[in-house]
PDB file of N, CA and C in Angstrom:
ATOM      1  N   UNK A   1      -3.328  17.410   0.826  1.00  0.00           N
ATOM      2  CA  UNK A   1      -4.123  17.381   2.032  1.00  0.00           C
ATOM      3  C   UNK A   1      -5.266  16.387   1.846  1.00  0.00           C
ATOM      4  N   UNK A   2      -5.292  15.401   2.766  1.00  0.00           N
ATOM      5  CA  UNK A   2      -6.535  14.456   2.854  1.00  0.00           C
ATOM      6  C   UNK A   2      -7.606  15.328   2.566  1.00  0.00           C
ATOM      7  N   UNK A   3      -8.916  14.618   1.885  1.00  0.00           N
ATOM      8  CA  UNK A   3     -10.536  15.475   1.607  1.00  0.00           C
ATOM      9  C   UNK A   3     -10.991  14.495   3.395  1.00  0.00           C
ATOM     10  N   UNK A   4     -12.088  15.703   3.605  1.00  0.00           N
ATOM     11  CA  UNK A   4     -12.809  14.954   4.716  1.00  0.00           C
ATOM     12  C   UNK A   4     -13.959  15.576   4.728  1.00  0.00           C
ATOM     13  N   UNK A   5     -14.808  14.645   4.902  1.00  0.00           N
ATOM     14  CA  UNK A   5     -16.198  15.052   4.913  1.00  0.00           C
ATOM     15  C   UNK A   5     -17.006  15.643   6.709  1.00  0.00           C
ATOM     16  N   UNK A   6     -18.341  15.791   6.544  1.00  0.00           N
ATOM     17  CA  UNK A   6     -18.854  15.813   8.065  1.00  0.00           C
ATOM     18  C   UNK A   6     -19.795  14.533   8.178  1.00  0.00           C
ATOM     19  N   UNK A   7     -19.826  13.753   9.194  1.00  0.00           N
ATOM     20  CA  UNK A   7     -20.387  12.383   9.281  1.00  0.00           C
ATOM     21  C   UNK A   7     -20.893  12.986  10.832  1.00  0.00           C
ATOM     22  N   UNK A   8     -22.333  13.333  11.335  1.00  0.00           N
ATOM     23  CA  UNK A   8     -22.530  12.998  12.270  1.00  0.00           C
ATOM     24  C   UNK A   8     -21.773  14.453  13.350  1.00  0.00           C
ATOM     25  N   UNK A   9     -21.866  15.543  12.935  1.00  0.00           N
ATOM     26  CA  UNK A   9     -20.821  16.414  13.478  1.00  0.00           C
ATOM     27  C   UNK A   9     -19.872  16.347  13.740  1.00  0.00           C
ATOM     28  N   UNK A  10     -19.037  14.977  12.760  1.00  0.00           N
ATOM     29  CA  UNK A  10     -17.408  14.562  13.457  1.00  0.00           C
ATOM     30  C   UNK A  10     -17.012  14.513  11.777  1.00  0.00           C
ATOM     31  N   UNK A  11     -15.502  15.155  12.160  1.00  0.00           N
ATOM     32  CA  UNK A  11     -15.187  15.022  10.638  1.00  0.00           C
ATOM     33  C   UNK A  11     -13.858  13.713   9.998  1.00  0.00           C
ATOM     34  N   UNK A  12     -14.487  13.016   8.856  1.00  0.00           N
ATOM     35  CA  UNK A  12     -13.838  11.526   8.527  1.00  0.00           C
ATOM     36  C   UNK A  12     -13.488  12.255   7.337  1.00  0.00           C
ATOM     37  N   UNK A  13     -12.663  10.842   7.475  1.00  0.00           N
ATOM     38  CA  UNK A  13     -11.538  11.007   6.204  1.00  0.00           C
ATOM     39  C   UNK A  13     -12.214  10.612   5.002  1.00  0.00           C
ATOM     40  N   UNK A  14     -12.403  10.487   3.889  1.00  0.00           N
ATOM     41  CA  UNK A  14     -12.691   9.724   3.316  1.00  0.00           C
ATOM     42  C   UNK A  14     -11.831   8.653   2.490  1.00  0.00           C
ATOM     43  N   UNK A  15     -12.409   7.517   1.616  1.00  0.00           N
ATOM     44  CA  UNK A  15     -11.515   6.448   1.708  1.00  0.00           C
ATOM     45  C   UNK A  15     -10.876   6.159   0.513  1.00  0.00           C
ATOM     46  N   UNK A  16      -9.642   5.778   0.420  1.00  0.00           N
ATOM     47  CA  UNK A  16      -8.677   6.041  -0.492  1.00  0.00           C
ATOM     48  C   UNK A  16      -9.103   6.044  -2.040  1.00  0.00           C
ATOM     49  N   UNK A  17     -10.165   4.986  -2.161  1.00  0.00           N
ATOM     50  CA  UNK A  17     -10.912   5.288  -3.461  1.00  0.00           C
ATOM     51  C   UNK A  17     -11.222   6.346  -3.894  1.00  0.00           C
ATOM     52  N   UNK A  18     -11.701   7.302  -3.063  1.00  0.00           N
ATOM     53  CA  UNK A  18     -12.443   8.573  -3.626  1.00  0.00           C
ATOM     54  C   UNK A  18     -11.026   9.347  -2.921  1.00  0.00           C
ATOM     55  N   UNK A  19     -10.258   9.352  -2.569  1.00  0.00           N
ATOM     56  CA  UNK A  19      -9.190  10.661  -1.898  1.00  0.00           C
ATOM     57  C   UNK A  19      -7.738  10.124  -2.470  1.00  0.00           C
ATOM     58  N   UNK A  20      -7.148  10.858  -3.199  1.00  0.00           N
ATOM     59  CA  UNK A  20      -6.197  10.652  -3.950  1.00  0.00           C
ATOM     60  C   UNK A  20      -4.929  10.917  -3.034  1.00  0.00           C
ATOM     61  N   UNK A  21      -5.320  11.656  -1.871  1.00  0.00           N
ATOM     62  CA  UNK A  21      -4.050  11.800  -0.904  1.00  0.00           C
ATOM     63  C   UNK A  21      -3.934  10.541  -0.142  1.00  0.00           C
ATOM     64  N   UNK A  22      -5.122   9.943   0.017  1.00  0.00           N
ATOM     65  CA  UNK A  22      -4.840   8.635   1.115  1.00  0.00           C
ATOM     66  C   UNK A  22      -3.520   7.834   0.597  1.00  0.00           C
ATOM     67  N   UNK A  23      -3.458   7.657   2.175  1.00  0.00           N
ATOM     68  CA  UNK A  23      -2.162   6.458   1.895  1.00  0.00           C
ATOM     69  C   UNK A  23      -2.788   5.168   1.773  1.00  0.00           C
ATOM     70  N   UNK A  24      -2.422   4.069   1.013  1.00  0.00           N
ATOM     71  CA  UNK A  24      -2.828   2.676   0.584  1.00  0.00           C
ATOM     72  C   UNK A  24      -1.362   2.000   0.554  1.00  0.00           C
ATOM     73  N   UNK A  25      -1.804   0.972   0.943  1.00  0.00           N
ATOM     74  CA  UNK A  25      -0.749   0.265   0.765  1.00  0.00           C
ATOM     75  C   UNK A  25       0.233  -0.549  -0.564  1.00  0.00           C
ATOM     76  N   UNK A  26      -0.135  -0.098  -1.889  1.00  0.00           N
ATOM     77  CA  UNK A  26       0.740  -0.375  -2.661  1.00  0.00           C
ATOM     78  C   UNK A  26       1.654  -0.688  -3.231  1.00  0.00           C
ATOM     79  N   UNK A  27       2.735   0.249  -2.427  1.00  0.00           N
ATOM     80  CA  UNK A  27       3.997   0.493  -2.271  1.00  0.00           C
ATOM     81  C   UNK A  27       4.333  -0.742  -1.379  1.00  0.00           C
ATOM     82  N   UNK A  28       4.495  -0.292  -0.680  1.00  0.00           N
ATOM     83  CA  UNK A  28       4.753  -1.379   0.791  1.00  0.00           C
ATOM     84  C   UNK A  28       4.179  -3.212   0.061  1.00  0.00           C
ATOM     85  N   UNK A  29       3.505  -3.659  -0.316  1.00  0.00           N
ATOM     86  CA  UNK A  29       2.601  -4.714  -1.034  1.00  0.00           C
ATOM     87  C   UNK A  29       3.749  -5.067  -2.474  1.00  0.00           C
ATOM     88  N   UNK A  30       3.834  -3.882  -2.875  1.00  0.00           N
ATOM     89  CA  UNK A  30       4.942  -4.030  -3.925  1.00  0.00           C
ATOM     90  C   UNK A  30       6.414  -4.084  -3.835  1.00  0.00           C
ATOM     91  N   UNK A  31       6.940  -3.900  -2.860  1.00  0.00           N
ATOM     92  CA  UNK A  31       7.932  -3.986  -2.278  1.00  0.00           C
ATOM     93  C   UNK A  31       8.350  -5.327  -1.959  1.00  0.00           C
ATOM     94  N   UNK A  32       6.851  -6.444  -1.191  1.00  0.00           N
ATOM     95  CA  UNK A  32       7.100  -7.155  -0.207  1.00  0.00           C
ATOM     96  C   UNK A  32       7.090  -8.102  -1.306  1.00  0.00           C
ATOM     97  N   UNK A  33       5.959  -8.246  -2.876  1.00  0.00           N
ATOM     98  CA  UNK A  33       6.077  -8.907  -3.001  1.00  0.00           C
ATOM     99  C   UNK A  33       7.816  -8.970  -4.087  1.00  0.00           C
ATOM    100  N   UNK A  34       8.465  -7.943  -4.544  1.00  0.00           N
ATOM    101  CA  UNK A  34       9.520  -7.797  -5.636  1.00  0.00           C
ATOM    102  C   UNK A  34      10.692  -8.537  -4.480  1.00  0.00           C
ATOM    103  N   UNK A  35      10.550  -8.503  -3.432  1.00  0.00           N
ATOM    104  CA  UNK A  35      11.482  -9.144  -2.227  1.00  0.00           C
ATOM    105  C   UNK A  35      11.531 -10.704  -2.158  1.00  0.00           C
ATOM    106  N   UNK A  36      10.116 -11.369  -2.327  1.00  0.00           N
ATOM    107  CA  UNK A  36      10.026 -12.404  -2.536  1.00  0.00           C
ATOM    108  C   UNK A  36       9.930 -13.310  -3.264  1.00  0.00           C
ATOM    109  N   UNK A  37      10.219 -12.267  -4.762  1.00  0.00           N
ATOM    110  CA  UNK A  37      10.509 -12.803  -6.048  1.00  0.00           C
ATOM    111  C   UNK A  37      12.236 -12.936  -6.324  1.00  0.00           C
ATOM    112  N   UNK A  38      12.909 -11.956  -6.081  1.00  0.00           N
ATOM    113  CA  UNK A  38      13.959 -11.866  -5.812  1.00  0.00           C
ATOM    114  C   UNK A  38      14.817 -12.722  -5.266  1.00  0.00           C
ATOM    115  N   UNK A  39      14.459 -12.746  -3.585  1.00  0.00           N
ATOM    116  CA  UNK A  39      14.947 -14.326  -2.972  1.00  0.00           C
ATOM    117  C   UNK A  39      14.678 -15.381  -3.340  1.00  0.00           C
ATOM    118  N   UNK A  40      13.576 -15.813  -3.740  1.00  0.00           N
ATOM    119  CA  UNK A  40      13.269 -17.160  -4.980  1.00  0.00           C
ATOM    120  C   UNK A  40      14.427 -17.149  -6.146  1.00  0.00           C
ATOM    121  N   UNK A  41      14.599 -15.911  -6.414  1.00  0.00           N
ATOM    122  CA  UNK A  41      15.183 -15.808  -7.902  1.00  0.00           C
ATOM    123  C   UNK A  41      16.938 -16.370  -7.380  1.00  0.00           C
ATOM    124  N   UNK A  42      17.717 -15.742  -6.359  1.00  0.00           N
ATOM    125  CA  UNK A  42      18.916 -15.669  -6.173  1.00  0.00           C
ATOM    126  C   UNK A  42      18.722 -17.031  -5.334  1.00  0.00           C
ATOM    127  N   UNK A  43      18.617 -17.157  -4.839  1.00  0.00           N
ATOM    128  CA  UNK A  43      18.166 -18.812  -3.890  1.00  0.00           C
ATOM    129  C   UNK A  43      18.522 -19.958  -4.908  1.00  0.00           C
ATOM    130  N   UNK A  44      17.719 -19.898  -5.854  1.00  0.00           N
ATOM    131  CA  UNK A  44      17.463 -20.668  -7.517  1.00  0.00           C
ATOM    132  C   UNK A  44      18.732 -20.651  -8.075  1.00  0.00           C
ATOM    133  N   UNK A  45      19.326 -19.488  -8.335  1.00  0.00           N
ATOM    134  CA  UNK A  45      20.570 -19.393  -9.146  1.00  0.00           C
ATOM    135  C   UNK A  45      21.388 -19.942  -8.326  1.00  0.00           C
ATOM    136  N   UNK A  46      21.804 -19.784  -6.710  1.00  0.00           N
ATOM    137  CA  UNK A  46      22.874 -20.745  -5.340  1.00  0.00           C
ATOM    138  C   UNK A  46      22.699 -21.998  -5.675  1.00  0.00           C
ATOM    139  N   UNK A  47      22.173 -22.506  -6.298  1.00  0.00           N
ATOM    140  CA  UNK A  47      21.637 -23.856  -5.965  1.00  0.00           C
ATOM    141  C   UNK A  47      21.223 -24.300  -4.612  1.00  0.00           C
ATOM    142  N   UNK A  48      20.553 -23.807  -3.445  1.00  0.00           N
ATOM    143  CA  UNK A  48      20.358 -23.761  -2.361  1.00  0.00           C
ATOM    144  C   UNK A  48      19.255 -24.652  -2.430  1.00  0.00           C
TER     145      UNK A  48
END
């Protein structure tokens, strides 16, 4: 479960640094770049 604090009588999330549930983009970042190492890589070997 996300941590959330009170800001102002409204309650925020807090930010992925300090909340271990937040989603960050990592994954997705790591994905995009192993995709574009990959197609470089097989591209290279086609002789394309």
């Amino acid at each position: 479960m996300r941590t959330r604090e009170i800001v102002e009588g409204n309650f925020v999330y807090k930010p992925p640094m300090y909340d271990v549930n937040a989603p960050d983009l990592y994954i997705p970042l790591m994905a995009f770049g192993n995709y574009v190492i990959l197609s470089g890589f097989f591209i290279g070997i086609n002789g394309k």
